[in-house]
C-alpha atoms as a PDB file:
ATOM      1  CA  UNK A   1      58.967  77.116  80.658  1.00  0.00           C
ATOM      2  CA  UNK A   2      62.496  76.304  79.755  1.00  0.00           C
ATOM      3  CA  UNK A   3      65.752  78.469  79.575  1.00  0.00           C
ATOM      4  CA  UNK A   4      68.896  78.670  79.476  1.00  0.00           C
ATOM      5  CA  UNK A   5      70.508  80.315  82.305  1.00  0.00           C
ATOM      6  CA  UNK A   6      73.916  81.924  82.726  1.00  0.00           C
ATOM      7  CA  UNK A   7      74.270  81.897  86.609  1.00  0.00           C
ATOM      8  CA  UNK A   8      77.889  83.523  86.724  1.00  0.00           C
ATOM      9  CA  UNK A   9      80.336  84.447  84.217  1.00  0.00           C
ATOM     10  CA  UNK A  10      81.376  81.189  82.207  1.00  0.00           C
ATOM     11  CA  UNK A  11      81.757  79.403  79.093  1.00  0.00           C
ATOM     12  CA  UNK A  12      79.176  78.049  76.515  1.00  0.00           C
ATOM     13  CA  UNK A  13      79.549  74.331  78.033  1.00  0.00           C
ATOM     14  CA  UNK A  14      78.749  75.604  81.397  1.00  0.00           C
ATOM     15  CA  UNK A  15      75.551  77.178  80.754  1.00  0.00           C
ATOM     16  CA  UNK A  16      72.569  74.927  82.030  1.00  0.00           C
ATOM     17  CA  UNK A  17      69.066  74.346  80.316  1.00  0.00           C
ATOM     18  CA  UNK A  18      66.497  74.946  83.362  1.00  0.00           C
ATOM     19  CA  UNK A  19      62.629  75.233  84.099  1.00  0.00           C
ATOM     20  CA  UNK A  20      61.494  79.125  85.286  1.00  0.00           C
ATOM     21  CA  UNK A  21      58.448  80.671  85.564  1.00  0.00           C
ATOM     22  CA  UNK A  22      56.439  82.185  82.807  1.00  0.00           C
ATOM     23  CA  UNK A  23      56.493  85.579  82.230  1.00  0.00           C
ATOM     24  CA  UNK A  24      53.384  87.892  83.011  1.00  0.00           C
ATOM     25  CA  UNK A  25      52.634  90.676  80.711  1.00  0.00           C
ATOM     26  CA  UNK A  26      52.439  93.993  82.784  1.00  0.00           C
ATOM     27  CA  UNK A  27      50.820  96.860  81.513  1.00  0.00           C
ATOM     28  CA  UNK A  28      51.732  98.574  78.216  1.00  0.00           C
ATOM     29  CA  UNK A  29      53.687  94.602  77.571  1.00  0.00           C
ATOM     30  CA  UNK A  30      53.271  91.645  75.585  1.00  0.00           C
ATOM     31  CA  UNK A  31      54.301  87.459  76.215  1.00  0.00           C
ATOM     32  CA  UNK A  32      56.084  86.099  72.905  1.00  0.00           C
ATOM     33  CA  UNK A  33      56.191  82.895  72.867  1.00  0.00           C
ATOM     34  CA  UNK A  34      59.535  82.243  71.036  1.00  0.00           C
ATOM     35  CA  UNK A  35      59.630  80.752  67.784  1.00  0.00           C
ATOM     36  CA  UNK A  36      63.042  81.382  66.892  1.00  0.00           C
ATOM     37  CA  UNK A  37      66.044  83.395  68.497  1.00  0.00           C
ATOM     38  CA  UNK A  38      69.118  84.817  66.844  1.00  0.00           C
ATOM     39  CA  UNK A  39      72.596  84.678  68.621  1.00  0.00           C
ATOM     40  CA  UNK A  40      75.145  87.180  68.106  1.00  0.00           C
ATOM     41  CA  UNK A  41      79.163  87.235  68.755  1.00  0.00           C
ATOM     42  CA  UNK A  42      78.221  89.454  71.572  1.00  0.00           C
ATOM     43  CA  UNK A  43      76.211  87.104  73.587  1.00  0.00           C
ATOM     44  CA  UNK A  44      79.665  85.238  74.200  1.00  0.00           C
ATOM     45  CA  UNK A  45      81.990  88.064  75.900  1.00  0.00           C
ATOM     46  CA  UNK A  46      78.010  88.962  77.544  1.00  0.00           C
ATOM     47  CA  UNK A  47      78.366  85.071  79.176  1.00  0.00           C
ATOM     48  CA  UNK A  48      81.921  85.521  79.504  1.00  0.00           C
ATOM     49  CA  UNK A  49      81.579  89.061  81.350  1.00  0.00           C
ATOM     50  CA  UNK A  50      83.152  91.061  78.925  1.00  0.00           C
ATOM     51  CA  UNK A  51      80.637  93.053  77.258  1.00  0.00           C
ATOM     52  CA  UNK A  52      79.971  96.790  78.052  1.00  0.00           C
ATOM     53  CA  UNK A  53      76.409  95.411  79.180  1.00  0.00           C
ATOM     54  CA  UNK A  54      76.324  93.127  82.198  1.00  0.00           C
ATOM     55  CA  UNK A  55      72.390  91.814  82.861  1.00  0.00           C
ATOM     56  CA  UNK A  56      72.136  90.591  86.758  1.00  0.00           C
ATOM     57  CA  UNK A  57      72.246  86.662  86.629  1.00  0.00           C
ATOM     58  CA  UNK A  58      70.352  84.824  86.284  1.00  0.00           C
ATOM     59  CA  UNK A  59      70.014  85.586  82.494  1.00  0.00           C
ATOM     60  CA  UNK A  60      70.017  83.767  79.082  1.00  0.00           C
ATOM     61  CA  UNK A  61      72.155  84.945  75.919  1.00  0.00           C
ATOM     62  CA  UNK A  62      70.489  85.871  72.676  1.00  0.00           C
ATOM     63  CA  UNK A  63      68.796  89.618  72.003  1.00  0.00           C
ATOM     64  CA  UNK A  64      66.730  89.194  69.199  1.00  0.00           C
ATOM     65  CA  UNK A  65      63.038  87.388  68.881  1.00  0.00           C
ATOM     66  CA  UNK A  66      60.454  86.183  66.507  1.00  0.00           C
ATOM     67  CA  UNK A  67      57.340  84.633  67.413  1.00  0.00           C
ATOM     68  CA  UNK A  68      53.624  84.866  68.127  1.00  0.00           C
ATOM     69  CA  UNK A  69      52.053  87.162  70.838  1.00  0.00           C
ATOM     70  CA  UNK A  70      50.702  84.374  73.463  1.00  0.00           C
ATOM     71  CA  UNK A  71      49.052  87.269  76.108  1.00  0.00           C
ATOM     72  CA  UNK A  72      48.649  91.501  76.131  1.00  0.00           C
ATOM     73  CA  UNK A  73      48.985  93.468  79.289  1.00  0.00           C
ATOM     74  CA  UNK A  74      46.637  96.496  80.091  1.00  0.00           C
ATOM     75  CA  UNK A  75      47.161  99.225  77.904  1.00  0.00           C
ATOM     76  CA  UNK A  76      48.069  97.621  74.733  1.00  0.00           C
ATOM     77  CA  UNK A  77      46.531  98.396  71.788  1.00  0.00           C
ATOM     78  CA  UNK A  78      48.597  97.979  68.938  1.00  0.00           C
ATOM     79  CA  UNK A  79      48.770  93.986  69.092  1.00  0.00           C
ATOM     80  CA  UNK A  80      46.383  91.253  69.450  1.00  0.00           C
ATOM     81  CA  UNK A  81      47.012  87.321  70.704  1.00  0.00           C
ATOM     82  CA  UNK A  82      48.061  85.398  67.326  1.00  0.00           C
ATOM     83  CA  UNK A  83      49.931  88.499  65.985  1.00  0.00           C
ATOM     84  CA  UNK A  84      53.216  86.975  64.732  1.00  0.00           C
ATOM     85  CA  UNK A  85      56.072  89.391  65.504  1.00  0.00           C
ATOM     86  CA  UNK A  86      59.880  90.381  65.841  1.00  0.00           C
ATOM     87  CA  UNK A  87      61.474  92.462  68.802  1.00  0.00           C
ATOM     88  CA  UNK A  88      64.682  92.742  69.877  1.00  0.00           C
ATOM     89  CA  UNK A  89      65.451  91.958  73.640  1.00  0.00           C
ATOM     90  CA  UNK A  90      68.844  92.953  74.785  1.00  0.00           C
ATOM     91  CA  UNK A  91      69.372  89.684  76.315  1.00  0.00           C
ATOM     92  CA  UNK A  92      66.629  86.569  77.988  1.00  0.00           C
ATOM     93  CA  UNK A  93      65.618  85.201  74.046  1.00  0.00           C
ATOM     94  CA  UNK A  94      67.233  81.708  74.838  1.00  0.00           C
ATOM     95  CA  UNK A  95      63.628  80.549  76.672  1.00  0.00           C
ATOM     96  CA  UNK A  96      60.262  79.612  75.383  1.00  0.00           C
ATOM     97  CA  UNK A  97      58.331  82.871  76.788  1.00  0.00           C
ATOM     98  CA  UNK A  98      59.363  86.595  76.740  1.00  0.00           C
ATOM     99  CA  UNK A  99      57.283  89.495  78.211  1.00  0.00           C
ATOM    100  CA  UNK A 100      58.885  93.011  76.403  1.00  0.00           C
ATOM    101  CA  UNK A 101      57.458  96.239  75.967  1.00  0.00           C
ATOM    102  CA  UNK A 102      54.736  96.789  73.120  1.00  0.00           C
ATOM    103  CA  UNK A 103      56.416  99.938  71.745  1.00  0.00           C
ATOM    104  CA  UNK A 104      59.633  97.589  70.883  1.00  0.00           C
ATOM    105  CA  UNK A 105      57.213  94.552  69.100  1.00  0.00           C
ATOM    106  CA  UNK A 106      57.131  95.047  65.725  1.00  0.00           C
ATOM    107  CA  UNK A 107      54.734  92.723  63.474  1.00  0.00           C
ATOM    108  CA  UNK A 108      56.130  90.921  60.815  1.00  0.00           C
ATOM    109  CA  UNK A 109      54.155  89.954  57.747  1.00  0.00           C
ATOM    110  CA  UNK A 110      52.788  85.943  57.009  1.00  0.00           C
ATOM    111  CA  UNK A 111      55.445  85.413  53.995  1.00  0.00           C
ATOM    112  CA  UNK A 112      58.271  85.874  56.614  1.00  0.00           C
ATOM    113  CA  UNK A 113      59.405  83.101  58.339  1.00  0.00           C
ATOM    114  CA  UNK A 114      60.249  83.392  61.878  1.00  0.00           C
ATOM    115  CA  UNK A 115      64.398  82.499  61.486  1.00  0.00           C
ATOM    116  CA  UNK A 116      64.684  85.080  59.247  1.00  0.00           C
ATOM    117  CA  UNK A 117      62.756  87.337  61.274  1.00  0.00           C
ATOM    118  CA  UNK A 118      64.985  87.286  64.657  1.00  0.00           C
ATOM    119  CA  UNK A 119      68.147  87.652  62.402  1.00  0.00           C
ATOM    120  CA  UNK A 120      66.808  91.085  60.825  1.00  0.00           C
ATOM    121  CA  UNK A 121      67.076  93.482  64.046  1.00  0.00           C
ATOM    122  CA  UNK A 122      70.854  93.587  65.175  1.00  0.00           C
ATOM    123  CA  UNK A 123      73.067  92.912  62.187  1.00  0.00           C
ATOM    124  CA  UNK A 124      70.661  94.905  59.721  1.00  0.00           C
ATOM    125  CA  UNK A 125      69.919  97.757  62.213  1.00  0.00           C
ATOM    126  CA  UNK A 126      73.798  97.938  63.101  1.00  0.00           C
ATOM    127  CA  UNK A 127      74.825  98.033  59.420  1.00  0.00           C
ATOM    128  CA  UNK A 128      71.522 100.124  58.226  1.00  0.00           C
ATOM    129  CA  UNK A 129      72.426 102.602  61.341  1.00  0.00           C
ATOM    130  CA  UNK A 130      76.118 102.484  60.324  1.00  0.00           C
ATOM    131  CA  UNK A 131      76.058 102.865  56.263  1.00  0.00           C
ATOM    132  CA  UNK A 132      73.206 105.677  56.325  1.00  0.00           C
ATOM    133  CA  UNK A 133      73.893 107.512  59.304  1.00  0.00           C
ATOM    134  CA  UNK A 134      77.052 107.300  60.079  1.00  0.00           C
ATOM    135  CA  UNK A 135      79.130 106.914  56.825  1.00  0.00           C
ATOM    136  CA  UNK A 136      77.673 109.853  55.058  1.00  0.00           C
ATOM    137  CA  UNK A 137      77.505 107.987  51.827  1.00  0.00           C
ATOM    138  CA  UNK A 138      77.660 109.018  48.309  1.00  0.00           C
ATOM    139  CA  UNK A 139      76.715 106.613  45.353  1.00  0.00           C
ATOM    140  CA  UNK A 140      79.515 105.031  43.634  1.00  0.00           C
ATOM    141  CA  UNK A 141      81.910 105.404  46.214  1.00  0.00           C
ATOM    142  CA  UNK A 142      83.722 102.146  47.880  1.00  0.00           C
ATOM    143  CA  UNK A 143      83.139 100.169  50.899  1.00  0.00           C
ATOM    144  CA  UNK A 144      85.310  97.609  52.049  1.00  0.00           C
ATOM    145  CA  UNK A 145      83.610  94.985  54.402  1.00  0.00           C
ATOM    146  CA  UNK A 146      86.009  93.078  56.646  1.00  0.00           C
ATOM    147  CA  UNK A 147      84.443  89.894  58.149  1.00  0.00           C
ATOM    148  CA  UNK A 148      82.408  90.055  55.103  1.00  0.00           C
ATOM    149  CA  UNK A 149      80.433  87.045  55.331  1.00  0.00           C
ATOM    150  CA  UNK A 150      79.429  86.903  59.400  1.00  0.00           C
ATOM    151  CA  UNK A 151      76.340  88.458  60.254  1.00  0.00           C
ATOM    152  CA  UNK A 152      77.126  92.493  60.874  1.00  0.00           C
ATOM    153  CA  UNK A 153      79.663  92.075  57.486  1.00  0.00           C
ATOM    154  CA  UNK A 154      76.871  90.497  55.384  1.00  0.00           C
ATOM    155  CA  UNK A 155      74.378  92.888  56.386  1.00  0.00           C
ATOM    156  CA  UNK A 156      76.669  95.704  55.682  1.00  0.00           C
ATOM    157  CA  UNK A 157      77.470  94.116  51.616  1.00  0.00           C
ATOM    158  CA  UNK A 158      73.413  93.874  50.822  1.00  0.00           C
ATOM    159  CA  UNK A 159      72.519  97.001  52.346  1.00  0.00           C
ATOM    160  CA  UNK A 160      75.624  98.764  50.964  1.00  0.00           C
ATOM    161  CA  UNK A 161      74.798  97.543  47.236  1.00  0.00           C
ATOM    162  CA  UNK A 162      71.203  98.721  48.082  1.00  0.00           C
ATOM    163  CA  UNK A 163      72.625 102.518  48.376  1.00  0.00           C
ATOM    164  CA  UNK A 164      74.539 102.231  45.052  1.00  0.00           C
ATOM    165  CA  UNK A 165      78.534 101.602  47.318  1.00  0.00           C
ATOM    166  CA  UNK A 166      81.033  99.441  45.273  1.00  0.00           C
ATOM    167  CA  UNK A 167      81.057  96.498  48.049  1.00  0.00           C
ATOM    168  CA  UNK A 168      84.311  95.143  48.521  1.00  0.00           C
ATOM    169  CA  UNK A 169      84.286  92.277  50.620  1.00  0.00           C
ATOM    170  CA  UNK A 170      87.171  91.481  52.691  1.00  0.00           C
ATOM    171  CA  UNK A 171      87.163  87.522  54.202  1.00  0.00           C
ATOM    172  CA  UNK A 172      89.854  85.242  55.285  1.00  0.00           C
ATOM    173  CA  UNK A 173      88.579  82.293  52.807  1.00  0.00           C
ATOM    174  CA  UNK A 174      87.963  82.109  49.247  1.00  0.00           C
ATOM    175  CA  UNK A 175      84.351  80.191  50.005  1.00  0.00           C
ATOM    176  CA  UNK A 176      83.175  83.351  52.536  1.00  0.00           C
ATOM    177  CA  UNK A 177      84.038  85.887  49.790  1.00  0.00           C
ATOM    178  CA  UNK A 178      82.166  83.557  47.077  1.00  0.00           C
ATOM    179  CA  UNK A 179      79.481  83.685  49.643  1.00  0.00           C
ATOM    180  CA  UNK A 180      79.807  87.307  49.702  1.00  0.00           C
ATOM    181  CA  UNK A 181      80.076  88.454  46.339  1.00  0.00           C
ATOM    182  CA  UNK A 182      76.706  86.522  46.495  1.00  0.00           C
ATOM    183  CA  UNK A 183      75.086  89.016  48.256  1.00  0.00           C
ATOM    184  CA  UNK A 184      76.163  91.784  46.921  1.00  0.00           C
ATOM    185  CA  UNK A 185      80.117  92.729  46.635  1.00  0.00           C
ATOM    186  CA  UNK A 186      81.612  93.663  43.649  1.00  0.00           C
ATOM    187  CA  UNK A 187      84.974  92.249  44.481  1.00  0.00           C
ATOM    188  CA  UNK A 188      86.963  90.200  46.771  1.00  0.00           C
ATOM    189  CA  UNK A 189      90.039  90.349  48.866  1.00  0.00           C
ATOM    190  CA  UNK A 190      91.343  87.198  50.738  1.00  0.00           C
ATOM    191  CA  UNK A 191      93.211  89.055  54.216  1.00  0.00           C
ATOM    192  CA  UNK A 192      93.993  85.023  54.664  1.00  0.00           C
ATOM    193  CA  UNK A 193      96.496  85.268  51.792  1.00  0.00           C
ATOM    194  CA  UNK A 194      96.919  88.939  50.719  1.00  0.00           C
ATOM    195  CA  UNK A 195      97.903  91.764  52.222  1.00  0.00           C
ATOM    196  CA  UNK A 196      94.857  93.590  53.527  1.00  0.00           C
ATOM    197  CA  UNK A 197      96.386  97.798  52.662  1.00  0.00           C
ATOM    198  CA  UNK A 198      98.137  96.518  49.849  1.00  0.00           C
ATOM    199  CA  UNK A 199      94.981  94.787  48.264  1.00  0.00           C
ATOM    200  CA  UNK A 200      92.369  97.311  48.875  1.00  0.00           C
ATOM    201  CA  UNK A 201      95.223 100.080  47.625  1.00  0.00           C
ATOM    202  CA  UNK A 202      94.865  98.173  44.463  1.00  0.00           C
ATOM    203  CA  UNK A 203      91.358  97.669  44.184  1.00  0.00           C
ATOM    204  CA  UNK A 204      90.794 100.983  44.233  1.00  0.00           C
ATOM    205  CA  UNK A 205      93.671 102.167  41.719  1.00  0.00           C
ATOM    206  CA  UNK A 206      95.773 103.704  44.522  1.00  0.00           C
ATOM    207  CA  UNK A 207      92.966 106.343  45.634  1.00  0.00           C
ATOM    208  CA  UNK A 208      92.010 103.865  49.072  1.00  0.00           C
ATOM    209  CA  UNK A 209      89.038 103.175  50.052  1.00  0.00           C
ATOM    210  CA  UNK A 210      85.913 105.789  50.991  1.00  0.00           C
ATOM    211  CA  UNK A 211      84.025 104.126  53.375  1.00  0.00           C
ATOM    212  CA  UNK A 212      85.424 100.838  55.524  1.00  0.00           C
ATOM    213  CA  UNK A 213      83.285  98.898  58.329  1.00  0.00           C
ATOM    214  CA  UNK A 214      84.957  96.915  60.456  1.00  0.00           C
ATOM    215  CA  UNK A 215      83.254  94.538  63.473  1.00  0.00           C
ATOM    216  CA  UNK A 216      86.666  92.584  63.273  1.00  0.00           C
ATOM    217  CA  UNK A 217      89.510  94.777  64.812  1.00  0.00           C
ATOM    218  CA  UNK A 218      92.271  93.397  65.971  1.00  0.00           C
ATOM    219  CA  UNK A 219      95.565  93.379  63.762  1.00  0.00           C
ATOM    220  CA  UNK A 220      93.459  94.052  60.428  1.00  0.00           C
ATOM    221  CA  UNK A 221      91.938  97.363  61.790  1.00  0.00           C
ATOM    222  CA  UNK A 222      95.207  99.412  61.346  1.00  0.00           C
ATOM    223  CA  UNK A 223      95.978  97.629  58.216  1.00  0.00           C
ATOM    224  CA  UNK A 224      92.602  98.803  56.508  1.00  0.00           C
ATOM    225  CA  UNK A 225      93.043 102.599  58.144  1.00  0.00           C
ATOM    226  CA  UNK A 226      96.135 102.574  56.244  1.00  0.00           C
ATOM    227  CA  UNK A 227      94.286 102.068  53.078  1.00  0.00           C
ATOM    228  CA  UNK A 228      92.082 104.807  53.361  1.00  0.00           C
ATOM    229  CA  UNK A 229      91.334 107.121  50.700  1.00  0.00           C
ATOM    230  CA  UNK A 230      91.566 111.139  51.664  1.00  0.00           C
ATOM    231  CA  UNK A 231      88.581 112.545  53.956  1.00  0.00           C
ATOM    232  CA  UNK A 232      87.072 108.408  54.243  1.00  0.00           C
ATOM    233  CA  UNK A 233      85.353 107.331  57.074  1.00  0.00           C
ATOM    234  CA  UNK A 234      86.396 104.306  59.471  1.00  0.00           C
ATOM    235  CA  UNK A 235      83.513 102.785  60.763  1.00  0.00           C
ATOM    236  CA  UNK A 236      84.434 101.201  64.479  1.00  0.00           C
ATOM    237  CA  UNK A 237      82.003  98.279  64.636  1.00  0.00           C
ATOM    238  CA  UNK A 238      83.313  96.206  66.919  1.00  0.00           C
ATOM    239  CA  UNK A 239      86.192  93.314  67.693  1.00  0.00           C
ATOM    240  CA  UNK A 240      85.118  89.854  66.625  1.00  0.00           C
ATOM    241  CA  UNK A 241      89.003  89.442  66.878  1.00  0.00           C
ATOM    242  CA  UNK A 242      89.236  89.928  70.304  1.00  0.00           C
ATOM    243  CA  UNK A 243      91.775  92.276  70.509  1.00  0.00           C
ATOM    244  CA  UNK A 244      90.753  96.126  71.104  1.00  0.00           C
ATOM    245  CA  UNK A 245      93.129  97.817  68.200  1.00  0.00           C
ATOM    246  CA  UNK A 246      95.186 100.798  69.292  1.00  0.00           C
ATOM    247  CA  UNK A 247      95.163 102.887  66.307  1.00  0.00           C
ATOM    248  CA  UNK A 248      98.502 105.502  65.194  1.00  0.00           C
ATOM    249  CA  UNK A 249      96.354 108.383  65.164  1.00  0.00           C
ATOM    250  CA  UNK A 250      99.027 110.172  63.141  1.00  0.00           C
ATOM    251  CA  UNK A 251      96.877 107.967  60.067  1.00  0.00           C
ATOM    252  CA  UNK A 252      93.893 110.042  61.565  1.00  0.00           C
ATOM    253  CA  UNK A 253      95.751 113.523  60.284  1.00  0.00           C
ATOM    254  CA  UNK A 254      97.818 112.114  57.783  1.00  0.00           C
ATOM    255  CA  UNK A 255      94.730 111.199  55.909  1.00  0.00           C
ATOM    256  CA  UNK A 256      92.302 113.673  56.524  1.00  0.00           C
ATOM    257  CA  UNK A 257      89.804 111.194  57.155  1.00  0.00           C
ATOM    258  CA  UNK A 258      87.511 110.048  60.125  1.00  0.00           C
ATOM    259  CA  UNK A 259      87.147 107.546  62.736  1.00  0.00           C
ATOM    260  CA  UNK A 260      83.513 106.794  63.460  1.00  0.00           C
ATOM    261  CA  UNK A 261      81.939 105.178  66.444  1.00  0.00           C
ATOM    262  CA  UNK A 262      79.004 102.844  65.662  1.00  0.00           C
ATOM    263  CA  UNK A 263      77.321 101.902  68.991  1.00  0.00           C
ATOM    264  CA  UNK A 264      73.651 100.958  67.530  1.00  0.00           C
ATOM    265  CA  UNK A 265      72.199  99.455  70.692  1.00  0.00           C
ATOM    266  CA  UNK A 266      72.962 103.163  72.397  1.00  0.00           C
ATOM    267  CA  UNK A 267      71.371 104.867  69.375  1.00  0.00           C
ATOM    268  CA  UNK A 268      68.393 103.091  69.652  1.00  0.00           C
ATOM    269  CA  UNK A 269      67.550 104.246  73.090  1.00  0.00           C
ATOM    270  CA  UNK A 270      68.383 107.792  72.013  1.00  0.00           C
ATOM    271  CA  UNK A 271      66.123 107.878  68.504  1.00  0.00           C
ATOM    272  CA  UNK A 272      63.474 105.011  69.794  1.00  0.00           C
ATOM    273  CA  UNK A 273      61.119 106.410  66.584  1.00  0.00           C
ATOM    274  CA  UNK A 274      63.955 106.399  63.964  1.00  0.00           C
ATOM    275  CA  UNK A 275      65.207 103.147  64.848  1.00  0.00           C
ATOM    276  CA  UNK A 276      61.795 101.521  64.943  1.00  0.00           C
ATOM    277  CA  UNK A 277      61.227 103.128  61.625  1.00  0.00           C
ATOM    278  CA  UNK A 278      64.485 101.184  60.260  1.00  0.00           C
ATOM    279  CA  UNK A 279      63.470  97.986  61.898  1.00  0.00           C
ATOM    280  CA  UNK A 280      60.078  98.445  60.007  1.00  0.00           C
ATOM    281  CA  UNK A 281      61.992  99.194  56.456  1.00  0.00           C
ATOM    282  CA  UNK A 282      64.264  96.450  57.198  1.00  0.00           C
ATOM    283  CA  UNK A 283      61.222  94.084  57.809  1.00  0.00           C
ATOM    284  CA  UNK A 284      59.732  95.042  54.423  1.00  0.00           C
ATOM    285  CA  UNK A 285      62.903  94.725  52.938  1.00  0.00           C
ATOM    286  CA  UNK A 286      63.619  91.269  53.793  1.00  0.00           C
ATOM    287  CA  UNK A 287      59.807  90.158  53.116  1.00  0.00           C
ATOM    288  CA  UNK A 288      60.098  91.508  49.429  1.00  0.00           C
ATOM    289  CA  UNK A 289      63.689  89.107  48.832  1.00  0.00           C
ATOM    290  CA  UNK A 290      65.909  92.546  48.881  1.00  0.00           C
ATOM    291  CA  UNK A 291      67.942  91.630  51.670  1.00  0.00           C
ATOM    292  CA  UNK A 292      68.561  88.039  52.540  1.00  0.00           C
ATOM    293  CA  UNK A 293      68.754  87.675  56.436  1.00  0.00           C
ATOM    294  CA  UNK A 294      70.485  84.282  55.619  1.00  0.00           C
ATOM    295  CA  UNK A 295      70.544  81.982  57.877  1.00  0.00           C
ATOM    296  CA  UNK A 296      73.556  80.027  58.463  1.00  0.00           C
ATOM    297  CA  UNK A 297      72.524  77.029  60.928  1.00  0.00           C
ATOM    298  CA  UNK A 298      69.742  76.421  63.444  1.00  0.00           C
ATOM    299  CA  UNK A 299      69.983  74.741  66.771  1.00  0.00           C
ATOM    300  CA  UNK A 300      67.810  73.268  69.477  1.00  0.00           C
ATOM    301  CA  UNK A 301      67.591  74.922  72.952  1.00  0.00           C
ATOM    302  CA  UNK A 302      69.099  72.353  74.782  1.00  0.00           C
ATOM    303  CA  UNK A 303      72.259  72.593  72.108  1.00  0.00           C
ATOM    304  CA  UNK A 304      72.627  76.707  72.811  1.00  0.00           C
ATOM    305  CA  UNK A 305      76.572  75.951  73.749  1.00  0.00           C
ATOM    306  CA  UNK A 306      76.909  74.492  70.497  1.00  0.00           C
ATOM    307  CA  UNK A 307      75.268  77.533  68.471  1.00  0.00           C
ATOM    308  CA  UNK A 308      77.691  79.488  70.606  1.00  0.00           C
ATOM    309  CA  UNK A 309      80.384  77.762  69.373  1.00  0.00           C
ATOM    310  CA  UNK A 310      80.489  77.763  66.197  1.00  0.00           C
ATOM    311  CA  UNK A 311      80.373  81.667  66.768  1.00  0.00           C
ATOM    312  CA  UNK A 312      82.950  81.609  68.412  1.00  0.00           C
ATOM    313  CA  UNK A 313      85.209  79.893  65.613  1.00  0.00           C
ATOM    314  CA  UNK A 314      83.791  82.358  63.471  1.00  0.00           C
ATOM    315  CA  UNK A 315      82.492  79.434  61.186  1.00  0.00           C
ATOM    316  CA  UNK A 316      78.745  81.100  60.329  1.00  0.00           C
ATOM    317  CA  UNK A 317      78.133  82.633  57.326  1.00  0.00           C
ATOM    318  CA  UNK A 318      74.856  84.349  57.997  1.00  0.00           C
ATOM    319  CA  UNK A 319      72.806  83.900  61.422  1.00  0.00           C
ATOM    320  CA  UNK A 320      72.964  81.199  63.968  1.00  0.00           C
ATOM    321  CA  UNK A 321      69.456  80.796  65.185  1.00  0.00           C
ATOM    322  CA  UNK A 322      67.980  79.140  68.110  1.00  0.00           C
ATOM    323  CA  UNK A 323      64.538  76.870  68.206  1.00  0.00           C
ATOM    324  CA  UNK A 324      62.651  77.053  71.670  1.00  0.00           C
END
């Protein structure tokens, strides 16, 4: 079967499209053969060596699948060949064939189509994980979204309007906040033109903001920490930026307010029944039109360095999806 294999630590252009064996399901696993897989900002530092999870090499980017269960190891019960599914994969989903463990395979019904499928698991599960048990929500209180329209943002403006928040999206364009506010935010702040504390000071009529989620970092991070209303909650996402923000924690006391970790892939090895119980609500959720799982672009195998790309330049709106 074809791959595409990340033999050291290197760029998108230097990753090479290759033939490897197919996978053999052992017991208590299933083969998907891969009809679509969704990219992520992390697969790039993961190429690149600088993610906090380093598979050996050789290995191919992408950690989330949809497709159709090809072969059943002994033991499995659950799934049958033909059984179209979802499953997220930690990394390997740039290839044709994937053997994973039954207990992560989660069936997906026949008015879902596959790309919308493999962009459900990380960006909803980070931002479903994030908003409802991290954030301790109430309804009607305000949630500023910065990177509002990439993947983790978007997820975080549906699912946030879902649990009655006031979504305000925070985007360095006028057309990703239009795309936004089109999935859910109330308002809009352009950090390209306005001053991020400033703007969301005024949004909120000088009280700051309850609840903000940031997968950006960088220089906005403090800028939005200052903006916070008394006893909110910073949600630490991750740094889409690049730069790792070193935060005045003065603001932490000054404002009585918190600074949450969101590490989702962690959590779901600690609560394995909780998160597939999410995944499955998340599933249902996107098959009855309540969340969108847009996706932004789709790419050939052979043009993975490409998909990459135009993560990279933070260009997507939505998911960046892979065809195998």
């Amino acid at each position: 079967m074809k791959a595409i294999l990340c033999s050291q630590y290197c760029q998108p252009d230097d990753l090479v499209l290759a033939e490897v064996p197919d996978p053999v399901a052992g017991p208590g696993e299933a083969v998907i053969a891969i009809k679509a897989a969704a990219l992520n900002f992390f697969d790039i530092l993961m190429i690149q060596g600088k993610y906090q999870i380093k598979p050996p090499f050789p290995f191919s980017p992408a950690a989330e699948v949809a497709g159709v269960i090809e072969s059943i190891g002994p033991g499995v019960t659950d799934l049958k060949v033909g059984d179209r599914v979802v499953a997220s994969c930690g990394h390997n989903g740039a290839r044709e064939k994937i053997a994973l463990p039954a207990a992560s395979i989660v069936k997906i019904p026949d008015n879902l189509d596959y790309d919308r499928a493999a962009g459900i698991i990380i960006i909803y599960g980070t931002a479903l994980h994030a908003l409802e048990d991290r954030a301790s929500p109430k309804p009607g209180e305000t949630l500023a979204v910065l990177g509002a329209a990439g993947g983790t943002g978007l997820a975080a403006c549906e699912l946030g309007k879902l649990m009655g928040l006031k979504v305000i999206a925070c985007a360095s364009s006028d057309e990703k906040l239009e795309f936004a506010k089109a999935h859910g935010a109330e308002l809009t702040l352009n950090y390209g033109k306005e001053d991020l504390k400033e703007g969301l000071k005024k949004l909120t009529g000088g009280k700051g903001v309850d609840i903000i989620f940031d997968p950006v970092g960088g220089a906005y991070a403090e800028a939005a920490l200052r903006s916070i209303a008394w006893e909110g909650r910073f949600l630490v996402i991750g740094f889409a930026a690049g730069d790792i923000p070193k935060m005045p924690l003065n603001l932490a006391l000054l404002k009585g307010c918190d600074i949450r970790g969101v590490f989702w892939g962690a959590w779901t090895r600690l609560n394995p029944a909780k998160n597939r119980a999410n995944l499955e609500k998340l599933v249902k959720w996107t098959a009855e039109g309540k969340i969108s799982s847009h996706v932004d672009r789709t790419f050939p195998l052979a043009r993975t360095a490409d998909a990459l790309k135009v993560l990279a330049g933070r260009q997507a709106m939505g998911k960046v999806i892979l065809h195998p």
